[in-house]
N, C-alpha and C. Protein backbone atom coordinates (compact mmCIF):
# COMPACT_ATOMS: atom_id res chain seq x y z
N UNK A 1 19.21 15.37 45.32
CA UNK A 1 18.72 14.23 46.07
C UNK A 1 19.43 14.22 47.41
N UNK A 2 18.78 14.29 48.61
CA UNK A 2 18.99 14.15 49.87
C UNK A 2 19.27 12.86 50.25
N UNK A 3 20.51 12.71 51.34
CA UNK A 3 20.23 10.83 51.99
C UNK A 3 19.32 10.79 52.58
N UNK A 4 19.07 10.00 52.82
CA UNK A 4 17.11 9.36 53.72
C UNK A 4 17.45 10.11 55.51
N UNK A 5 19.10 10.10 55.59
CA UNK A 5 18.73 10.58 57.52
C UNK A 5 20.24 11.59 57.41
N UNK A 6 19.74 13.07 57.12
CA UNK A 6 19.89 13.91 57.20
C UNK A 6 20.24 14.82 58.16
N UNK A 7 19.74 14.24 59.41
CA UNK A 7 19.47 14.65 60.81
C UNK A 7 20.90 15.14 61.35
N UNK A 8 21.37 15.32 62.15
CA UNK A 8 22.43 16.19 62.93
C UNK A 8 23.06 15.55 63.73
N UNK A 9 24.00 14.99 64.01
CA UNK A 9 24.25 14.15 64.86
C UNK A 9 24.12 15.02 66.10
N UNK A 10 24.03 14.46 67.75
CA UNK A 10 23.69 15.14 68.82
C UNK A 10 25.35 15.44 68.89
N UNK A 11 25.73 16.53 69.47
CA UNK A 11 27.13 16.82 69.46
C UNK A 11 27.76 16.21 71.10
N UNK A 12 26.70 15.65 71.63
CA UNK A 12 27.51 15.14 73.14
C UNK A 12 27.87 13.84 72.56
N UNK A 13 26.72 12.95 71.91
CA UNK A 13 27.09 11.83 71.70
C UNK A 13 28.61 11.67 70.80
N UNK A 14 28.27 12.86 69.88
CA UNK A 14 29.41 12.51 68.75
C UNK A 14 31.25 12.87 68.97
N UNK A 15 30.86 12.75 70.33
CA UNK A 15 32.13 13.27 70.94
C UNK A 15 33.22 12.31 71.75
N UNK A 16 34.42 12.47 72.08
CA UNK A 16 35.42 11.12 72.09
C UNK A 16 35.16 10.55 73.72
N UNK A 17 34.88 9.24 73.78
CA UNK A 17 34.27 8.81 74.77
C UNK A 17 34.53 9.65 76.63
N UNK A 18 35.71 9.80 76.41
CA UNK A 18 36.28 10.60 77.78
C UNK A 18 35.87 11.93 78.16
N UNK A 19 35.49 12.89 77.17
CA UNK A 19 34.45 14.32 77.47
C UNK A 19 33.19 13.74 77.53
N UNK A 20 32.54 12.86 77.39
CA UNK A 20 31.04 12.64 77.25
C UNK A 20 30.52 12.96 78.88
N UNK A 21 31.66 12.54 79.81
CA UNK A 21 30.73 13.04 81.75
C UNK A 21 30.57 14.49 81.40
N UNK A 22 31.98 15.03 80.91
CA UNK A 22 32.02 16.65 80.85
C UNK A 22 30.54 17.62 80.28
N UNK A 23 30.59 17.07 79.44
CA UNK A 23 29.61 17.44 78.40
C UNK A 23 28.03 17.15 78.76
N UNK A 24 28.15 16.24 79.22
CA UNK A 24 26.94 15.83 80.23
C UNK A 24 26.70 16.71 81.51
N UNK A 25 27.63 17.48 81.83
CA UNK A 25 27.73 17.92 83.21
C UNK A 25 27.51 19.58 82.55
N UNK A 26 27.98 19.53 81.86
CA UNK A 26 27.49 21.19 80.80
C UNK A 26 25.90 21.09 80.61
N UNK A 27 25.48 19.92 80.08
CA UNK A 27 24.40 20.29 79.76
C UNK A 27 23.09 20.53 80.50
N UNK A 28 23.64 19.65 81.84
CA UNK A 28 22.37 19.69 83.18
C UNK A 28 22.88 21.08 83.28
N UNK A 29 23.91 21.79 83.98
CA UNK A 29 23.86 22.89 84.19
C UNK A 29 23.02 23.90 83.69
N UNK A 30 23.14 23.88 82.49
CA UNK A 30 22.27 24.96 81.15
C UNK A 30 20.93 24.64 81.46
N UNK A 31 20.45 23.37 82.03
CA UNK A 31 19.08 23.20 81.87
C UNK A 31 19.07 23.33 82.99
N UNK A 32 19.88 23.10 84.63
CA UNK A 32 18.78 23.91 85.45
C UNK A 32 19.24 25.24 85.68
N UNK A 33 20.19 26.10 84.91
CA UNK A 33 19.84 27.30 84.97
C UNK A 33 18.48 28.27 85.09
N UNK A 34 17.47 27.42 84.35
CA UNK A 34 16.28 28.45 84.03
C UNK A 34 15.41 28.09 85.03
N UNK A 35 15.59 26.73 85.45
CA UNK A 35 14.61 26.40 87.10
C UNK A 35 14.32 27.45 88.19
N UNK A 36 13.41 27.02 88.86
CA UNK A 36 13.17 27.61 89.62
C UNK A 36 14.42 27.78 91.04
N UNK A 37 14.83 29.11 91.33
CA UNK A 37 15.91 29.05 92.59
C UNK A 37 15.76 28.18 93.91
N UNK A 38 16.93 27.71 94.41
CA UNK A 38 17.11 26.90 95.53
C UNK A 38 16.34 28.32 96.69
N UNK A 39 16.15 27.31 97.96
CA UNK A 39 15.84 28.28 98.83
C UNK A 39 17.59 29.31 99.43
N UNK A 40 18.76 28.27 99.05
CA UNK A 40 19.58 29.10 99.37
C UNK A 40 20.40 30.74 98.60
N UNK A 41 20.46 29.94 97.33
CA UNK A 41 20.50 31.27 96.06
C UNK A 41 19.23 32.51 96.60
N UNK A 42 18.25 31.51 96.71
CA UNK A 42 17.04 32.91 97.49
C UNK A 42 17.71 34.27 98.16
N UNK A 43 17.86 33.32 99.05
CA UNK A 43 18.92 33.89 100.26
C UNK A 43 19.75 34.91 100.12
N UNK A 44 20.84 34.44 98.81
CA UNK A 44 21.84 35.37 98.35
C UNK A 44 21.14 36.21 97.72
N UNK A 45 20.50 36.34 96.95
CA UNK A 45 19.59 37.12 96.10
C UNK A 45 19.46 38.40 96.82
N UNK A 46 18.63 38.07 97.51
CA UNK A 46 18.20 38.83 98.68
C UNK A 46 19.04 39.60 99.25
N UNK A 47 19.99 39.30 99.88
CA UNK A 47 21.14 39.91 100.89
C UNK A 47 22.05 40.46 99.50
N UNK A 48 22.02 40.27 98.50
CA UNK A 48 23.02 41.31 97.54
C UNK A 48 22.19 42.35 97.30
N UNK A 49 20.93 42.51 97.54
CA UNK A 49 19.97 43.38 96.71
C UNK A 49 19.80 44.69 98.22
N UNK A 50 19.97 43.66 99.30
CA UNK A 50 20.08 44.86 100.61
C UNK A 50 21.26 45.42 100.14
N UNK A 51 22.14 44.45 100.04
CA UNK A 51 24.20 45.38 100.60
C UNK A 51 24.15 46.23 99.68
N UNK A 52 23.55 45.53 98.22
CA UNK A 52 23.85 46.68 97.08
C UNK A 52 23.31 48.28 97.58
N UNK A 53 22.15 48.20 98.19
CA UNK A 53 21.63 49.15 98.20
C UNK A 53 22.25 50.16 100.03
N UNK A 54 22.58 49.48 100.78
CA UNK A 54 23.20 49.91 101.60
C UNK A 54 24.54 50.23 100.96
N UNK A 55 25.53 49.86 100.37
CA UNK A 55 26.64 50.33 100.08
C UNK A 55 26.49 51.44 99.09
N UNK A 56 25.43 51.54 98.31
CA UNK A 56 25.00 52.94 97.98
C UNK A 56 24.88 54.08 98.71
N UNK A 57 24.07 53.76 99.55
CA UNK A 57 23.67 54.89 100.41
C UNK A 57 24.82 55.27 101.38
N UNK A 58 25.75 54.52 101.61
CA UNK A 58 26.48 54.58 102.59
C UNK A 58 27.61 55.75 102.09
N UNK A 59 27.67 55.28 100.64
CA UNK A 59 28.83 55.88 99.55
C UNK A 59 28.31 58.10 99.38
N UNK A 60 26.60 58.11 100.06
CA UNK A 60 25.84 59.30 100.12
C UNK A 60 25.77 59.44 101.04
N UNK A 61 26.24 58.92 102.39
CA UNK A 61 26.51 59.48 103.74
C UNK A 61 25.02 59.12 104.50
N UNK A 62 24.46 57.91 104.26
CA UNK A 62 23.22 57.21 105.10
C UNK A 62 23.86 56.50 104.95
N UNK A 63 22.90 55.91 106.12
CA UNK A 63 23.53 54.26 106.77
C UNK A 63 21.89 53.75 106.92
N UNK A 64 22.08 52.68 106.02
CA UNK A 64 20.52 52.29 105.72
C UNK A 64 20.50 51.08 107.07
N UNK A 65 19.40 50.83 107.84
CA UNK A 65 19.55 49.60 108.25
C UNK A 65 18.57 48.34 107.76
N UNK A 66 19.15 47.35 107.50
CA UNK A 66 18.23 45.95 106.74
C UNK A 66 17.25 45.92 107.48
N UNK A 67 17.34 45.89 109.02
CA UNK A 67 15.90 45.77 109.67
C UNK A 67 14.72 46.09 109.93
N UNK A 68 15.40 47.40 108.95
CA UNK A 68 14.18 48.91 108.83
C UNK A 68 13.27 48.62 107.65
N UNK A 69 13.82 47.55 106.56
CA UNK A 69 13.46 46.73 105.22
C UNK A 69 12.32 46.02 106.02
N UNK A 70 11.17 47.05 104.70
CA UNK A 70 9.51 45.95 105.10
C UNK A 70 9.79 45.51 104.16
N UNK A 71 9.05 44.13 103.89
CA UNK A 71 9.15 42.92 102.71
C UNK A 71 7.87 42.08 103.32
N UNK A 72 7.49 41.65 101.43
CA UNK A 72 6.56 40.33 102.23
C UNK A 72 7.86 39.01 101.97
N UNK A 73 7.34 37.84 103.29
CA UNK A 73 8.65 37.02 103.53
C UNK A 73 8.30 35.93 102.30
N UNK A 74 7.11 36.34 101.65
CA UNK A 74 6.94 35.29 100.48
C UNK A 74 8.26 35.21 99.13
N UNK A 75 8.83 36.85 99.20
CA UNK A 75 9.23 37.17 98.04
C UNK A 75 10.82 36.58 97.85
N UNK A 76 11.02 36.14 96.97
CA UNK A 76 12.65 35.61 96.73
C UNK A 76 13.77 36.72 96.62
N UNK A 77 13.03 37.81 95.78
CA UNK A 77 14.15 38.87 96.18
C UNK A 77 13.32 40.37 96.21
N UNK A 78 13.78 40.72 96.85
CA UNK A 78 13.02 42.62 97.17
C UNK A 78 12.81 43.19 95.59
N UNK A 79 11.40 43.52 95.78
CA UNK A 79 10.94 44.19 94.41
C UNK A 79 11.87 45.51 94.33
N UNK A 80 11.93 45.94 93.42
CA UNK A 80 12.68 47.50 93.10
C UNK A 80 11.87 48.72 93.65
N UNK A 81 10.84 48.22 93.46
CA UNK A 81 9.72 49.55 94.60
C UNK A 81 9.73 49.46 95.57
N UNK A 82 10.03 48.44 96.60
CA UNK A 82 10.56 48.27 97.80
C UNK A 82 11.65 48.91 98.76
N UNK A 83 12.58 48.27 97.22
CA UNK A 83 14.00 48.83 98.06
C UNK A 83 14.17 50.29 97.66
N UNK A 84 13.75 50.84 96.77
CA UNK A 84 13.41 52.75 96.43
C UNK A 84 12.88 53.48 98.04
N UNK A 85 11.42 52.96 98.40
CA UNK A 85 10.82 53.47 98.90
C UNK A 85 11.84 53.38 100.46
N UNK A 86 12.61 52.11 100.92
CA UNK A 86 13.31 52.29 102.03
C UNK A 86 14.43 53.27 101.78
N UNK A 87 14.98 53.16 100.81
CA UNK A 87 16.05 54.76 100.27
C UNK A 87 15.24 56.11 100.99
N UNK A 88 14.32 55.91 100.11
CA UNK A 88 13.52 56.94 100.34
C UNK A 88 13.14 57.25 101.72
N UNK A 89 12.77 56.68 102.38
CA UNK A 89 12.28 56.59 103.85
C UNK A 89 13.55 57.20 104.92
N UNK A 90 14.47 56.65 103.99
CA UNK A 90 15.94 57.22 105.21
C UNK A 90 16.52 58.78 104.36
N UNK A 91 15.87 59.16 103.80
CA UNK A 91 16.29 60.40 103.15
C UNK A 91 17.03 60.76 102.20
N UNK A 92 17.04 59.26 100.91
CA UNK A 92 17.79 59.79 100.10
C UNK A 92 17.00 59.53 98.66
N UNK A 93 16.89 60.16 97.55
CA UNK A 93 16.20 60.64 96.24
C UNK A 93 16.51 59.01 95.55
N UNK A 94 15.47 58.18 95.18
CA UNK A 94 15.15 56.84 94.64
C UNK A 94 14.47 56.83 93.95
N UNK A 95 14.59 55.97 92.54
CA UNK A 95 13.74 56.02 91.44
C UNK A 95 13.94 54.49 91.00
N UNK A 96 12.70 53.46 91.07
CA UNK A 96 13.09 52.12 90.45
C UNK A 96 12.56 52.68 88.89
N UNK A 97 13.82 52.19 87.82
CA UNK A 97 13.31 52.39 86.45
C UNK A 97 14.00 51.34 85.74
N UNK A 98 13.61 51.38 84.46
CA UNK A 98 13.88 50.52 83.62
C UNK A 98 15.39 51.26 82.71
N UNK A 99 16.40 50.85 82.60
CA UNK A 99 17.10 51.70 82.14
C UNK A 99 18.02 50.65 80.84
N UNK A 100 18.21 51.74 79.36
CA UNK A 100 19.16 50.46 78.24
C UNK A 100 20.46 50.86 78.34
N UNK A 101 20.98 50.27 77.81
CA UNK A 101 22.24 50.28 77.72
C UNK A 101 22.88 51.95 77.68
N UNK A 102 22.43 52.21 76.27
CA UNK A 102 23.15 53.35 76.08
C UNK A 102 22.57 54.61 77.76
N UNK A 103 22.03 54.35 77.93
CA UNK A 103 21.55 54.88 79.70
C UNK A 103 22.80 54.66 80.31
N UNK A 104 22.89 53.42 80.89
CA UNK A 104 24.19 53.37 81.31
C UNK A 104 25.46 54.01 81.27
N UNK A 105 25.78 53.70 80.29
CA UNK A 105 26.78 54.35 79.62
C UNK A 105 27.04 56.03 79.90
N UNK A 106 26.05 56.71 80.32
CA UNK A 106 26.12 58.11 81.02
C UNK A 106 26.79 57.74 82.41
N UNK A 107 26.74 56.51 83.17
CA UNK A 107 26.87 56.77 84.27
C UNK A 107 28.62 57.19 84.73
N UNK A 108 29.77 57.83 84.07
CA UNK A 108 30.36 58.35 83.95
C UNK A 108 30.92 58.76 85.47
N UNK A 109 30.41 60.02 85.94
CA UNK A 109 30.97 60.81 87.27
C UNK A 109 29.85 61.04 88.34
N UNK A 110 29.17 59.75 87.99
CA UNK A 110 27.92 59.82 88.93
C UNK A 110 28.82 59.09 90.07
N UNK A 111 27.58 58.69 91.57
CA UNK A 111 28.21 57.93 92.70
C UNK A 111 27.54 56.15 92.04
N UNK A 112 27.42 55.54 93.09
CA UNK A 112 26.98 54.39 92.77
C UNK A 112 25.93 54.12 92.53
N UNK A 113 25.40 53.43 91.29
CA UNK A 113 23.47 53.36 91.42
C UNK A 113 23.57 51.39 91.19
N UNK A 114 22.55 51.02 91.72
CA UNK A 114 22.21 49.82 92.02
C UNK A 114 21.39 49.13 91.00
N UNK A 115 22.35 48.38 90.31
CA UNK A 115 21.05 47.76 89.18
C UNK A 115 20.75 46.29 89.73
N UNK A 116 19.60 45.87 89.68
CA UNK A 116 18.84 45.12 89.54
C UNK A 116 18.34 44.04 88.74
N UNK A 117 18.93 42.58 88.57
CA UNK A 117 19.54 41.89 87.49
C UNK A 117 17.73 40.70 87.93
N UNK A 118 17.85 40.25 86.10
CA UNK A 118 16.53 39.30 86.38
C UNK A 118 16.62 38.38 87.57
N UNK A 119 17.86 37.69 87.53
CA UNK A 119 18.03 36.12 88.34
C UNK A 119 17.67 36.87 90.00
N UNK A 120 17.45 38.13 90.62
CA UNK A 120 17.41 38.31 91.21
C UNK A 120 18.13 38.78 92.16
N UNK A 121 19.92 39.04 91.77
CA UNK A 121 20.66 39.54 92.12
C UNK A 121 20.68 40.96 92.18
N UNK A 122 22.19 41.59 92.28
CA UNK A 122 21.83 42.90 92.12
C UNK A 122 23.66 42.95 92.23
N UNK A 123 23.90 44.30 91.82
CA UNK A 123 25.37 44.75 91.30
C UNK A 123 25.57 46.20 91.53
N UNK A 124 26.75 46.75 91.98
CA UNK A 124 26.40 48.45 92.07
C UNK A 124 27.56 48.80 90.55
N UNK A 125 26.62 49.70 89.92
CA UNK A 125 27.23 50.44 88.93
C UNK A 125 28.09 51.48 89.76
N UNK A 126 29.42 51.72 89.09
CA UNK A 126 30.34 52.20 89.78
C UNK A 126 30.83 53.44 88.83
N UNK A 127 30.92 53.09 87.64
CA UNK A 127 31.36 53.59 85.77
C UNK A 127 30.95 53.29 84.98
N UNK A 128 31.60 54.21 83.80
CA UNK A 128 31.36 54.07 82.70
C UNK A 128 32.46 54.27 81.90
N UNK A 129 32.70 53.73 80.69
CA UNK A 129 33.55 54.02 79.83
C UNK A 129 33.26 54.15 78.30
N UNK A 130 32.27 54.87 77.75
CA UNK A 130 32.07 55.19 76.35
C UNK A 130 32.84 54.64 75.66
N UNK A 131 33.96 55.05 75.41
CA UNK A 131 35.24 54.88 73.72
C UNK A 131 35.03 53.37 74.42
N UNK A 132 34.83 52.78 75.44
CA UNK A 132 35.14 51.47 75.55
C UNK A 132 34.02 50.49 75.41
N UNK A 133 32.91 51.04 75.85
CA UNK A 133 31.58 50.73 75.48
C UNK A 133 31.56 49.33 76.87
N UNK A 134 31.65 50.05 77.88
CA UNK A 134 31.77 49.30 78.74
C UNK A 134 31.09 49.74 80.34
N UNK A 135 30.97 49.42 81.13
CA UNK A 135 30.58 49.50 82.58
C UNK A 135 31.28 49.03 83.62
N UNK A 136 31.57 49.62 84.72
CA UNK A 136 32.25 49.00 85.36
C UNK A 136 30.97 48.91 86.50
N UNK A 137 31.34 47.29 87.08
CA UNK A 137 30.16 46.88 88.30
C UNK A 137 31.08 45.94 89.22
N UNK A 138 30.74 46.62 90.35
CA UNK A 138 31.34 45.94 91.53
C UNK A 138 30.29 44.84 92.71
N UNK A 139 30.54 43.71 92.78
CA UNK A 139 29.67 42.81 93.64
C UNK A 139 29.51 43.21 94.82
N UNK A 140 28.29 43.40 95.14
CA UNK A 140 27.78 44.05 96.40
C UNK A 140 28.62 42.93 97.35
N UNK A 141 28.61 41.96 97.43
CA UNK A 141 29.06 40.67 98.94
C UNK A 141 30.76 41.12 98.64
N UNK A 142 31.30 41.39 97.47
CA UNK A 142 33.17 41.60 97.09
C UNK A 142 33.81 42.64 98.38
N UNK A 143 34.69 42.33 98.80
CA UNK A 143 35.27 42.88 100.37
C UNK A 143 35.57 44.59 99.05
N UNK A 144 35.31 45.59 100.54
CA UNK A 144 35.76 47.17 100.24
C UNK A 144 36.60 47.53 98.94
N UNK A 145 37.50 46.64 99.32
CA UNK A 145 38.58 47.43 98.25
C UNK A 145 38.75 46.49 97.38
N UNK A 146 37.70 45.84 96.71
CA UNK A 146 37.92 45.22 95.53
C UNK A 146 37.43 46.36 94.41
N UNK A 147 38.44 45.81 93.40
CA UNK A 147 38.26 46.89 91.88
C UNK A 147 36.42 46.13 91.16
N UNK A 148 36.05 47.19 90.61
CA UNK A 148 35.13 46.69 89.92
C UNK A 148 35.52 46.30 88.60
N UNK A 149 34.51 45.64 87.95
CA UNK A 149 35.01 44.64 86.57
C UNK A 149 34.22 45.62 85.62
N UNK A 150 34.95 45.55 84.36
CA UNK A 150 34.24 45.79 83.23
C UNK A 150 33.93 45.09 82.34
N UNK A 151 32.31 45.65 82.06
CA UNK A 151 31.35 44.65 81.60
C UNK A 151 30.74 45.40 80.42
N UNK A 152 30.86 44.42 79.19
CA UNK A 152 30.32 44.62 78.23
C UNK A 152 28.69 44.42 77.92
N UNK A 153 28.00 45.01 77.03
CA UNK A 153 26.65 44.75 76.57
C UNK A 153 26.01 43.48 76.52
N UNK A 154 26.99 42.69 75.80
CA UNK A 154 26.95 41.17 75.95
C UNK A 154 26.49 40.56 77.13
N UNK A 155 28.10 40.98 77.69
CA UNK A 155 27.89 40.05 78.61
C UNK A 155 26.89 40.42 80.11
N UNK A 156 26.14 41.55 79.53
CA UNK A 156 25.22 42.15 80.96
C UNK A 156 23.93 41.48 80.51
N UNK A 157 23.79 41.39 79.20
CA UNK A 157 22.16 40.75 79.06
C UNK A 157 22.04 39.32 78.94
């Protein structure tokens, strides 16, 4: 025999009066995570998805220029066939693909390749570490001589 209200208590409410702003302030976050982007995040979007791809090329001895980037100005961030074909255009070998994990994970003693994240960002793959099951990715906007981070499976999807 079940009690008549079974139900779950909400875990913000059931919490000690002084976390309840906190917890409240967690939870808008989470919900406008999935909204639609500000025009300024746009912005960033955008300009990580150039640098990423200029600090690639740069790392292969081109010097890409942003202004040479056709785009329609509708788009929030440069499609992956876009930014290939300007690689391409300045003379260096570009392929937009879909790539899993264990893909990654080859990228070992390669130079830098540019992945391409949903929210519209973008990150340059730098390493790899197998026995560690890890990646190392460095933020395209992060000044020169910052170390890149290693990033687990988890925490990339």
């Amino acid at each position: 025999v079940r009690a008549q209200d079974d139900r779950r208590p909400d875990p913000i409410k059931a919490t000690r009066p002084g976390a309840q702003p906190f917890l409240e302030h967690i939870r808008e976050v989470y919900e406008k995570r999935d909204r639609a982007p500000s025009a300024d995040s746009t912005g960033q979007q955008f300009q990580s998805r150039l640098q990423a791809m200029m600090q690639a090329a740069r790392y292969h001895g081109i010097e890409l220029d942003a202004h040479e980037f056709r785009h329609d100005s509708g788009e929030a961030a440069p499609p992956a066939a876009a930014l290939s074909l300007w690689a391409e255009s300045a003379g260096l070998w570009s392929r937009a693909v879909r790539l899993h994990w264990r893909h990654l994970l080859r990228f070992n003693d390669t130079g830098p390749a540019v992945l391409l994240f949903k929210n519209g960002s973008a990150g340059l793959l730098t390493g790899a570490d197998d026995a560690q099951n890890v990646i190392l990715l460095k933020d395209p906007s992060a000044p020169a001589n910052a170390a890149p981070v290693a990033i687990d499976e988890l925490r990339l999807s």
